[in-house]
PDB file of N, CA and C in Angstrom:
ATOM      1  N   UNK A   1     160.162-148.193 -15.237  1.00  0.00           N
ATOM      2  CA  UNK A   1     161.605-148.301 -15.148  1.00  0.00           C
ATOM      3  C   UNK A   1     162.219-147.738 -16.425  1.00  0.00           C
ATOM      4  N   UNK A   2     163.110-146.819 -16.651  1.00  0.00           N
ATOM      5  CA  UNK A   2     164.075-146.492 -17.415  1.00  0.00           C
ATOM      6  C   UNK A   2     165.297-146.880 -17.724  1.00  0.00           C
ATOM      7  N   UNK A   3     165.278-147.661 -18.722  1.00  0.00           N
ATOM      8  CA  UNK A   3     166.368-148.518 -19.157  1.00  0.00           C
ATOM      9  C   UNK A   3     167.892-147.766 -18.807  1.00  0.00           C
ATOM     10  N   UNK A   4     168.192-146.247 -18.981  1.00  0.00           N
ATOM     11  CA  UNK A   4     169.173-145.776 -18.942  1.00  0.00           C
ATOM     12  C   UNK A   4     169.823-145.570 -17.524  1.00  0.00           C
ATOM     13  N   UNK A   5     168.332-145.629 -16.454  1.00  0.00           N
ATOM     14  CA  UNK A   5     169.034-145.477 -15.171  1.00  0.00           C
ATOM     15  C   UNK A   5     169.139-146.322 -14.480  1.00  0.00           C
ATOM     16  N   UNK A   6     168.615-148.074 -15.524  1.00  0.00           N
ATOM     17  CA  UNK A   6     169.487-149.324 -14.781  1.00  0.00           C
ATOM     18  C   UNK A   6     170.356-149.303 -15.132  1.00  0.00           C
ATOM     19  N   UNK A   7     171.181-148.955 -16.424  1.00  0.00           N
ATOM     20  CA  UNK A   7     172.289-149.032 -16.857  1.00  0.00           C
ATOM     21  C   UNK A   7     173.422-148.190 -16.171  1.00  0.00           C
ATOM     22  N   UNK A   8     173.182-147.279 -15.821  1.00  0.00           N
ATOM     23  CA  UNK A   8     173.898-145.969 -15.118  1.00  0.00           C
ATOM     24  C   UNK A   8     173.934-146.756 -13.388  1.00  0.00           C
ATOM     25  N   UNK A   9     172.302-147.061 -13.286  1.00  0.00           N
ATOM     26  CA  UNK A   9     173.026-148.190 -11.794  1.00  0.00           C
ATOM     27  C   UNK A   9     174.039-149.158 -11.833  1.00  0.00           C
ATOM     28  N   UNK A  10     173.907-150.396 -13.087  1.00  0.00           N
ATOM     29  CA  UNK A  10     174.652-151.699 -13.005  1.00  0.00           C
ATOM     30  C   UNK A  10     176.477-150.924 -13.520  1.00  0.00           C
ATOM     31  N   UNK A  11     176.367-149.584 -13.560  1.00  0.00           N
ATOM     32  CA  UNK A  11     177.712-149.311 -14.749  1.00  0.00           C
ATOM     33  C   UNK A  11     179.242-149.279 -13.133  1.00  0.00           C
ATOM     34  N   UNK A  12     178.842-150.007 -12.214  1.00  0.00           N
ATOM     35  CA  UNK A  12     179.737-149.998 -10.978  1.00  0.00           C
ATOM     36  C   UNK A  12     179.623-150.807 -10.619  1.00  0.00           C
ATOM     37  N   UNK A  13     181.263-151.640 -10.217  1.00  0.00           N
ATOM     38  CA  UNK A  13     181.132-152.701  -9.681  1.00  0.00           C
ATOM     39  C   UNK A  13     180.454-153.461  -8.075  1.00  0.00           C
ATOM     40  N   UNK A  14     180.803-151.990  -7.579  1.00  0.00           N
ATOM     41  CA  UNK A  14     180.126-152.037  -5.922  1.00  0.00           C
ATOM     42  C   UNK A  14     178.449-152.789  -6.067  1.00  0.00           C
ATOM     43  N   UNK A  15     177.855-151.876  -6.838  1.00  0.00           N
ATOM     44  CA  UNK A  15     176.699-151.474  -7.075  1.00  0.00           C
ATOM     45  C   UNK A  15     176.442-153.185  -7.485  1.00  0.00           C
ATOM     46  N   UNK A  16     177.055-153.530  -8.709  1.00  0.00           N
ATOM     47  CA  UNK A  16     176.371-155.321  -8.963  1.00  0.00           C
ATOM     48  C   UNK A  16     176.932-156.011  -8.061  1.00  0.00           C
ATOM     49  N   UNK A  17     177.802-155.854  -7.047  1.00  0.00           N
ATOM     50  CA  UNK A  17     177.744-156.915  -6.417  1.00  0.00           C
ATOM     51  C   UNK A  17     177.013-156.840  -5.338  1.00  0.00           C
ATOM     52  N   UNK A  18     176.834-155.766  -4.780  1.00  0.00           N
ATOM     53  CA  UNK A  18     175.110-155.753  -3.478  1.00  0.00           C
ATOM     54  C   UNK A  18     174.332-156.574  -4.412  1.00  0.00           C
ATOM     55  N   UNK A  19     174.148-156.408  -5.555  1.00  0.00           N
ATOM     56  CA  UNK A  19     172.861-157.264  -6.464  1.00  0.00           C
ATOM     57  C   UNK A  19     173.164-158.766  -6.734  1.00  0.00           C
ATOM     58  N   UNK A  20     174.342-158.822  -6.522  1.00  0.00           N
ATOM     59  CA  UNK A  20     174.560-160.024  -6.039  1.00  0.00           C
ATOM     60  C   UNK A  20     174.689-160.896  -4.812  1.00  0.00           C
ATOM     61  N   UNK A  21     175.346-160.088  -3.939  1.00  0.00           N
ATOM     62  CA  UNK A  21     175.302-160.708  -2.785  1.00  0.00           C
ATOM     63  C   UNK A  21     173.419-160.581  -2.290  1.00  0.00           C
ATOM     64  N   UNK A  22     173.053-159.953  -2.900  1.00  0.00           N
ATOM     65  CA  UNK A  22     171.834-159.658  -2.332  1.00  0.00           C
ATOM     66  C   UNK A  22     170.235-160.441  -2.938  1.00  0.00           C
ATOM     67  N   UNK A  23     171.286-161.116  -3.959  1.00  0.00           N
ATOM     68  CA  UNK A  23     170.258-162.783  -4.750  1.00  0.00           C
ATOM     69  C   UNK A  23     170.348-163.856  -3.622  1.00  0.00           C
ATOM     70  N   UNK A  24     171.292-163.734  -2.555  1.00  0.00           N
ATOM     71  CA  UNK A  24     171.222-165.128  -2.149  1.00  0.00           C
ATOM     72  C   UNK A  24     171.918-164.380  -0.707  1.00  0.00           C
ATOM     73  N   UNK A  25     171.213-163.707  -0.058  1.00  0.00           N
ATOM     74  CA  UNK A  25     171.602-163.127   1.246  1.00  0.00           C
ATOM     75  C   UNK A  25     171.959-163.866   2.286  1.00  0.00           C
ATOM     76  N   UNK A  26     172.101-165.368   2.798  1.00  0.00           N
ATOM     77  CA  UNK A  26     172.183-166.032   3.660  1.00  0.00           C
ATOM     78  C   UNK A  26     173.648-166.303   3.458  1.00  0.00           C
ATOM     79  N   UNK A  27     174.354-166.568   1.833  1.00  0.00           N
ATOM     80  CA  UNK A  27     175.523-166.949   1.729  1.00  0.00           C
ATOM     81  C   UNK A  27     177.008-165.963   2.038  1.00  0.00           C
ATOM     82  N   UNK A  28     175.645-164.667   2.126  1.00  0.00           N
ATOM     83  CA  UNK A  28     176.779-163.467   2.216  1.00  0.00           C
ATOM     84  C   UNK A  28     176.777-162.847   3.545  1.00  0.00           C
ATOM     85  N   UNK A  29     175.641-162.524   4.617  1.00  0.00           N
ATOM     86  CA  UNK A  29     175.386-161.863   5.291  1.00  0.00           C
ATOM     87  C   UNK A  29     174.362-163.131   6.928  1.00  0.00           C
ATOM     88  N   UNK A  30     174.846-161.936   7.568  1.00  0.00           N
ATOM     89  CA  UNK A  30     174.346-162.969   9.079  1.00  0.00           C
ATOM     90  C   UNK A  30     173.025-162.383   9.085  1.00  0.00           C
ATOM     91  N   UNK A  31     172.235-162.830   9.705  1.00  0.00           N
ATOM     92  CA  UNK A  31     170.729-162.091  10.130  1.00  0.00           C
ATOM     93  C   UNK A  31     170.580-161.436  11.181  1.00  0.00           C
ATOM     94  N   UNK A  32     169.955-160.258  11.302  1.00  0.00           N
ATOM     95  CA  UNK A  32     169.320-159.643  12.526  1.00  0.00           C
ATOM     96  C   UNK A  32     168.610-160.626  13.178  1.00  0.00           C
ATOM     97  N   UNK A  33     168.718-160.810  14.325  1.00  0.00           N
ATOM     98  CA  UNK A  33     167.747-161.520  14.775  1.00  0.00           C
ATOM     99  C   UNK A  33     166.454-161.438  14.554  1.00  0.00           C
ATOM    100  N   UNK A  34     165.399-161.970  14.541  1.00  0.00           N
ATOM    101  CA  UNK A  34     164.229-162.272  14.045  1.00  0.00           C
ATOM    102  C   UNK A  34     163.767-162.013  12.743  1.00  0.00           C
ATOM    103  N   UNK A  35     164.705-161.722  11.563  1.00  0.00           N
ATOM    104  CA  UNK A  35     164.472-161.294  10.228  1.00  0.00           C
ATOM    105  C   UNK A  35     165.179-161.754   9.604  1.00  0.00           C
ATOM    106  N   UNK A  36     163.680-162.193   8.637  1.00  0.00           N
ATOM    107  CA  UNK A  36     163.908-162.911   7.282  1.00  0.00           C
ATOM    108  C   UNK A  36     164.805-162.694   6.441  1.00  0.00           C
ATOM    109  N   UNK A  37     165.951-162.772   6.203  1.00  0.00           N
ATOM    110  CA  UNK A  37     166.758-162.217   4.805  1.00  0.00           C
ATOM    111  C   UNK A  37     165.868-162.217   3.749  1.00  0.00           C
ATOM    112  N   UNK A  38     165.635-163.096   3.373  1.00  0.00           N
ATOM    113  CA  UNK A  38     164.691-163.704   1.954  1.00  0.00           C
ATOM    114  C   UNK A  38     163.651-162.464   2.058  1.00  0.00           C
ATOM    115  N   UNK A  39     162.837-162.608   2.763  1.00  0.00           N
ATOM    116  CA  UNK A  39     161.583-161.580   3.204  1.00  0.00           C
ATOM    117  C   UNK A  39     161.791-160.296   3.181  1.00  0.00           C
ATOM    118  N   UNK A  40     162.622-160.093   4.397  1.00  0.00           N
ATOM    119  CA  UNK A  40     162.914-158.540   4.314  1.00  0.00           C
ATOM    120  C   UNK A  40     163.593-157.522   3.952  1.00  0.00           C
ATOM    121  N   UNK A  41     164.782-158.397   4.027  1.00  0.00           N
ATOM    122  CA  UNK A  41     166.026-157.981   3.390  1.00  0.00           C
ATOM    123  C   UNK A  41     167.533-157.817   4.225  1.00  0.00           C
ATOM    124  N   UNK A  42     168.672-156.929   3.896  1.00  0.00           N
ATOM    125  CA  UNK A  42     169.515-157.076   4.924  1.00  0.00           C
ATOM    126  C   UNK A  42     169.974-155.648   4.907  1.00  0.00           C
ATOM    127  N   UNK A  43     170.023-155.532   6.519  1.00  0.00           N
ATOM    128  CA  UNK A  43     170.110-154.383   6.716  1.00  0.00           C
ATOM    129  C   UNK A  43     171.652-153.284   6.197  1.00  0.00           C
ATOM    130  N   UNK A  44     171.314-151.663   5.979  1.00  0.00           N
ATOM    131  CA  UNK A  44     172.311-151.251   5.121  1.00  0.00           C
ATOM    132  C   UNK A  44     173.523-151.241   6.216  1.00  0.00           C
ATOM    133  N   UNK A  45     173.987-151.521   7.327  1.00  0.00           N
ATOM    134  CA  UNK A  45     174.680-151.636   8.521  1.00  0.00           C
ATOM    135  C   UNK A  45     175.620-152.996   7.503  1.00  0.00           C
ATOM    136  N   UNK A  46     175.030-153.936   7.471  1.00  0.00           N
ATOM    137  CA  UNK A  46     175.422-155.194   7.283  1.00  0.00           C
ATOM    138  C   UNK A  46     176.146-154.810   5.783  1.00  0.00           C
ATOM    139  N   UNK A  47     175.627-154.264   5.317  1.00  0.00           N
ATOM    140  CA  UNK A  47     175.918-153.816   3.549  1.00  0.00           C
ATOM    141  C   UNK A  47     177.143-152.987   3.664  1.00  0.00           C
ATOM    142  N   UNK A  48     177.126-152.109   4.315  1.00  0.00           N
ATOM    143  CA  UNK A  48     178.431-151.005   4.445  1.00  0.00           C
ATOM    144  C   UNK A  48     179.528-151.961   4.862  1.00  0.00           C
ATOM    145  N   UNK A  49     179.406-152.646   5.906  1.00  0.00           N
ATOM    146  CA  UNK A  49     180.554-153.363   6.436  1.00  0.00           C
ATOM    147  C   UNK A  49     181.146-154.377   5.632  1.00  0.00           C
ATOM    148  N   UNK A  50     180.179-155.013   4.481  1.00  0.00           N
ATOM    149  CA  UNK A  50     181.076-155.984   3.221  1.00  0.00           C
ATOM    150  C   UNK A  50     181.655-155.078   2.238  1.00  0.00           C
ATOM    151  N   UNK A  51     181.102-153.906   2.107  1.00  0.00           N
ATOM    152  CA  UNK A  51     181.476-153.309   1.489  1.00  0.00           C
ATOM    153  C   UNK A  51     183.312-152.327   1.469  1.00  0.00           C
ATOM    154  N   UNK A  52     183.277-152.366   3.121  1.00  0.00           N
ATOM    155  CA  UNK A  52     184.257-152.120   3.126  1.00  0.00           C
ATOM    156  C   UNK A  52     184.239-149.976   3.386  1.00  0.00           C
ATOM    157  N   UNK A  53     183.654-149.447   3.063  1.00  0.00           N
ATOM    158  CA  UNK A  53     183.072-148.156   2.796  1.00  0.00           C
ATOM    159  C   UNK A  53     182.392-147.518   4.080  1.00  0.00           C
ATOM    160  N   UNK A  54     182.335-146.291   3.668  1.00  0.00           N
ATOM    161  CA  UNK A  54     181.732-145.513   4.581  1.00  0.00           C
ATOM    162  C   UNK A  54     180.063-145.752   4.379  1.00  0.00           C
ATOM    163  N   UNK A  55     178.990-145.459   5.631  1.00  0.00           N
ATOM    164  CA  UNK A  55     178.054-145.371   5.296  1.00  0.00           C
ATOM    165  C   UNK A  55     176.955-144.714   4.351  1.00  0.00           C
ATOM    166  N   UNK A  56     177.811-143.602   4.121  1.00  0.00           N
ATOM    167  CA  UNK A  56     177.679-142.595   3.188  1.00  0.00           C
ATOM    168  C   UNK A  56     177.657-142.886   1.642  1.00  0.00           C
ATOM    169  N   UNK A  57     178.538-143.426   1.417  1.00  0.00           N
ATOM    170  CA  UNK A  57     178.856-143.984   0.208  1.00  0.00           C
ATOM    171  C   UNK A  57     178.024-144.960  -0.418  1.00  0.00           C
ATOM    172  N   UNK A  58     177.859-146.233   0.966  1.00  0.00           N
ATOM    173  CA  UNK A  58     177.215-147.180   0.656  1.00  0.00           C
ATOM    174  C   UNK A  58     175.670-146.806   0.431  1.00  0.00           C
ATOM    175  N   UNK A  59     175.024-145.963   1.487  1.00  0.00           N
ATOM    176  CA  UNK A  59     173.752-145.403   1.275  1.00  0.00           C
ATOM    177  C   UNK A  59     173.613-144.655  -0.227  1.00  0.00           C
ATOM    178  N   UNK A  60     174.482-143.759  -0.993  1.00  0.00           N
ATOM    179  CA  UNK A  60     174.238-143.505  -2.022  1.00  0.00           C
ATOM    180  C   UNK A  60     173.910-144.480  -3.170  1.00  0.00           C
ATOM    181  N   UNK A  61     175.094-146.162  -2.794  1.00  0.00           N
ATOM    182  CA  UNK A  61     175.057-146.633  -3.611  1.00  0.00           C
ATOM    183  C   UNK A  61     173.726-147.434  -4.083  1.00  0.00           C
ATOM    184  N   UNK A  62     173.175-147.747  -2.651  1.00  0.00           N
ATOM    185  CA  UNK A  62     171.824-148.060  -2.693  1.00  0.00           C
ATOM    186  C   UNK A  62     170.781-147.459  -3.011  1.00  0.00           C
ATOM    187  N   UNK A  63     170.584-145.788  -3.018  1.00  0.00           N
ATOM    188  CA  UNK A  63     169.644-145.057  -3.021  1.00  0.00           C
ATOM    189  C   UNK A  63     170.025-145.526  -5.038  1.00  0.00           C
ATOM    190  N   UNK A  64     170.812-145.253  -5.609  1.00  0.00           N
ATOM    191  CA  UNK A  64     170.840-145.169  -7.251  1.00  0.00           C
ATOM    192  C   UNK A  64     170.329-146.539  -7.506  1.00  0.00           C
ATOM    193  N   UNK A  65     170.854-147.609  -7.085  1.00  0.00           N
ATOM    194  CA  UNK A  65     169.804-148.839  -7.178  1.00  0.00           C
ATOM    195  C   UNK A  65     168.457-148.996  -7.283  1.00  0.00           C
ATOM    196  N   UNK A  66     167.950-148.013  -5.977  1.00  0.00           N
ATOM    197  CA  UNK A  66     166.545-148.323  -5.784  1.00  0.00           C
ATOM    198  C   UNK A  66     165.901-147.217  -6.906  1.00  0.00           C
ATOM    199  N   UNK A  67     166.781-146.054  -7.231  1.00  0.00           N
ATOM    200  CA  UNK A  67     166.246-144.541  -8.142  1.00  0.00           C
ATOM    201  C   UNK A  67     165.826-145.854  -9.462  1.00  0.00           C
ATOM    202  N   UNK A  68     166.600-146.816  -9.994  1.00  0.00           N
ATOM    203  CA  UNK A  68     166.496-147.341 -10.444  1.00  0.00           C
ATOM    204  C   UNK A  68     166.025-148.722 -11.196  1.00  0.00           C
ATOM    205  N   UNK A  69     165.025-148.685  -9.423  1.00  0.00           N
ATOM    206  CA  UNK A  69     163.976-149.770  -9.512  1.00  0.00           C
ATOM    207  C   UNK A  69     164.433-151.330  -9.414  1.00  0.00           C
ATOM    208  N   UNK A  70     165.738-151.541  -9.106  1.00  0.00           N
ATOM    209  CA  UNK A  70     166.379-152.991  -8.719  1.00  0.00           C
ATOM    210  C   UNK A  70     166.201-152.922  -7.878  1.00  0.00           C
ATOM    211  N   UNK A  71     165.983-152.802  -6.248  1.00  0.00           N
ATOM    212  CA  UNK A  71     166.080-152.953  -5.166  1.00  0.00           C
ATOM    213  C   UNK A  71     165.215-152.136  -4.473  1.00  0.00           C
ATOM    214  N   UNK A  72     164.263-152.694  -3.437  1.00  0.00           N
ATOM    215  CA  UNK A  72     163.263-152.341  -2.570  1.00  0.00           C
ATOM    216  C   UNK A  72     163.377-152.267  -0.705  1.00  0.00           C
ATOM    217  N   UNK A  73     163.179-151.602  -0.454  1.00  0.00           N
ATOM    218  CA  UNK A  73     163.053-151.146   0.866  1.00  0.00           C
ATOM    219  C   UNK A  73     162.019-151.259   2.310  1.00  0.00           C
ATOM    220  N   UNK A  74     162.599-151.785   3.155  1.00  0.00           N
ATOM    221  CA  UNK A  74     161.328-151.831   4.443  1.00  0.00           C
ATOM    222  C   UNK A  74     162.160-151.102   5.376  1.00  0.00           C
ATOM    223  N   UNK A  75     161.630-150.476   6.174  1.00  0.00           N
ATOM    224  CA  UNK A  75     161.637-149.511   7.428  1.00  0.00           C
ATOM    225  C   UNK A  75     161.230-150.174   8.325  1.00  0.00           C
ATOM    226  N   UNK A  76     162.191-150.707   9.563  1.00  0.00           N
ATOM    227  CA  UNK A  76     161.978-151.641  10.565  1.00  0.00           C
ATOM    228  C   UNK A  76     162.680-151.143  11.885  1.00  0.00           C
ATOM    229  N   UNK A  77     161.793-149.962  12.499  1.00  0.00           N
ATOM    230  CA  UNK A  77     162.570-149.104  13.729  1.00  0.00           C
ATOM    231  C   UNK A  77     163.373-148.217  12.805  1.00  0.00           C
ATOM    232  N   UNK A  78     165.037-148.192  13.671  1.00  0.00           N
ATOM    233  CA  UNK A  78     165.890-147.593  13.236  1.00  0.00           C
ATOM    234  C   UNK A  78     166.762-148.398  12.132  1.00  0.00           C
ATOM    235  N   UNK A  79     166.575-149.325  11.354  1.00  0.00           N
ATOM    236  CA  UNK A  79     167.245-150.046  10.389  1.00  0.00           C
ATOM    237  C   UNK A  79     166.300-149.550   9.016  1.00  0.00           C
ATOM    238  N   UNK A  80     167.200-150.022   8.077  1.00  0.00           N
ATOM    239  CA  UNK A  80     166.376-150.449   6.949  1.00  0.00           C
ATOM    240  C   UNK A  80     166.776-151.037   5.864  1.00  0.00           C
ATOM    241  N   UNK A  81     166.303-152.081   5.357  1.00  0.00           N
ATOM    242  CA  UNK A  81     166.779-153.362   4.568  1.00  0.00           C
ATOM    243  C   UNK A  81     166.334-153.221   3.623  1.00  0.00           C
ATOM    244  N   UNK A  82     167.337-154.168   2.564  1.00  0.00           N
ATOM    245  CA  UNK A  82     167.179-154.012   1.267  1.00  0.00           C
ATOM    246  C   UNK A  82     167.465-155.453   0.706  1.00  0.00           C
ATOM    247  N   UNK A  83     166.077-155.954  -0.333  1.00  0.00           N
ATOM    248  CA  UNK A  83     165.907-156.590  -1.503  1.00  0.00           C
ATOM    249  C   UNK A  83     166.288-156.698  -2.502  1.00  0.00           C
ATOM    250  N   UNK A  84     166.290-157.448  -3.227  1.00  0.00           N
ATOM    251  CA  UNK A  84     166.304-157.021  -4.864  1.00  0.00           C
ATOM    252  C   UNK A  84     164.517-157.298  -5.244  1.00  0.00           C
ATOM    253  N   UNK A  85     164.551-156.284  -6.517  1.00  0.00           N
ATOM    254  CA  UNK A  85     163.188-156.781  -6.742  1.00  0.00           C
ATOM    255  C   UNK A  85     163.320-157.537  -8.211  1.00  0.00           C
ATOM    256  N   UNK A  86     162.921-158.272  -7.940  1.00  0.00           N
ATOM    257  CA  UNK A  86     163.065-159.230  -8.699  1.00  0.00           C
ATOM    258  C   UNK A  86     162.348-159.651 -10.079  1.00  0.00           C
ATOM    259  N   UNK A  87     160.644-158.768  -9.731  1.00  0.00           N
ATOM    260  CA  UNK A  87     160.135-158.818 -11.004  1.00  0.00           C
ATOM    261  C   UNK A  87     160.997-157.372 -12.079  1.00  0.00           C
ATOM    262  N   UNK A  88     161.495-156.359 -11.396  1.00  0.00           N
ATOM    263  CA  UNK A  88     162.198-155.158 -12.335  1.00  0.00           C
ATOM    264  C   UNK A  88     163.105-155.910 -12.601  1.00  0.00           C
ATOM    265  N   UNK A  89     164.309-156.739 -12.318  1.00  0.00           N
ATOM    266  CA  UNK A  89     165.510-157.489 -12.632  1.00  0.00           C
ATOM    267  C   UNK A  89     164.913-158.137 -13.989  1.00  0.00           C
ATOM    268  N   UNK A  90     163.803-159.008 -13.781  1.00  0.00           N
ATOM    269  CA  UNK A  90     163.530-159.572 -15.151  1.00  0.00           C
ATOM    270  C   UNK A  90     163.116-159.152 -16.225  1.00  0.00           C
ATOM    271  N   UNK A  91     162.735-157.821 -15.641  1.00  0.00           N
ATOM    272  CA  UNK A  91     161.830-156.776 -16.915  1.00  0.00           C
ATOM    273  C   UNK A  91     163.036-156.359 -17.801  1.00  0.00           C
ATOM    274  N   UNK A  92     164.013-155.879 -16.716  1.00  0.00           N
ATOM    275  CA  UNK A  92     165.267-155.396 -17.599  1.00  0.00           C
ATOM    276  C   UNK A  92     165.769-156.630 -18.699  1.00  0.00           C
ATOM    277  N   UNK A  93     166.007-157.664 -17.612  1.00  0.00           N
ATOM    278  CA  UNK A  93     166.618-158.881 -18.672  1.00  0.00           C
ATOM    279  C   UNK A  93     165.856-159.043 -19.967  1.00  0.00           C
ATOM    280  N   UNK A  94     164.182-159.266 -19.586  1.00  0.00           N
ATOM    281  CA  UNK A  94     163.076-159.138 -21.270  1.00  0.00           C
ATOM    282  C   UNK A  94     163.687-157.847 -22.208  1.00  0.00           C
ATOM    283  N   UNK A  95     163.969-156.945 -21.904  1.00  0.00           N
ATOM    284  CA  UNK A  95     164.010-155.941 -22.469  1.00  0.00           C
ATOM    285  C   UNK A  95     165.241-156.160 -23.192  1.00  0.00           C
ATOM    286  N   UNK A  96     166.534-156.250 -22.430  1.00  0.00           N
ATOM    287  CA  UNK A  96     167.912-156.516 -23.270  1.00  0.00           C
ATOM    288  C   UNK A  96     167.557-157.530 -24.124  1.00  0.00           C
ATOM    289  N   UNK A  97     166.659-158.632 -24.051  1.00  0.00           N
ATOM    290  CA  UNK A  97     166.621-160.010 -25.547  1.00  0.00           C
ATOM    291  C   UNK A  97     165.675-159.586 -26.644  1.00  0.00           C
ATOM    292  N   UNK A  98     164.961-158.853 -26.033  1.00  0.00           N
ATOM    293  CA  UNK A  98     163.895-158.094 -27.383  1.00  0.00           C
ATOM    294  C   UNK A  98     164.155-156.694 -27.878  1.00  0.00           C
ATOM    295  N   UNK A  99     164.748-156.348 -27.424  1.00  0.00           N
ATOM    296  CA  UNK A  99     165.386-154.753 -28.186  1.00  0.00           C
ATOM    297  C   UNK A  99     166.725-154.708 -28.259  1.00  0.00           C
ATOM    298  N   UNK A 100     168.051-155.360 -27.719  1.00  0.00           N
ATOM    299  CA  UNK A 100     169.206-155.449 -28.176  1.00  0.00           C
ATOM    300  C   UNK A 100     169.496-156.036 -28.678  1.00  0.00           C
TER     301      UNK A 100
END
């Protein structure tokens, strides 16, 4: 992970709040039927529409997330959902208390 291209991810507000709504996906988002939020994730359908945005937009905003190693991906048919990953979230956080 490259510190500069989490920073360049978190530097938009859109962008931290998928990372937020996306710590605790049940409080923000409904489920596909038979899928785990927690597990799998929530699909970018569901993401565009809180967002308010075109799909386009929202898909970019996610692709710089994931370029950036916060957020992980499963391919399920024609959907595909998104995580946070959670051990890169903390790597970043170690990193900001021991080098900043």
């Amino acid at each position: 992970m490259k510190p500069i291209e989490v920073f360049k991810a978190l530097s938009n507000d859109a962008r931290l709040q998928i990372l937020q709504w996306l710590k605790d996906p049940e409080a923000h988002f409904t489920p596909h039927e038979g899928v785990d939020m927690r597990e799998t994730g929530v699909c970018v359908s569901q993401i565009t529409k809180k967002l308010n945005m075109t799909q386009s937009t929202a898909s970019q905003y996610l692709s710089m997330l994931q370029r950036a190693g916060l957020i992980k991906t499963v391919r399920i048919g024609k959907f595909t959902y998104y995580t946070r990953d959670e051990d890169a979230i903390r790597q970043i956080a170690d990193y900001l208390r021991e080098e900043l």
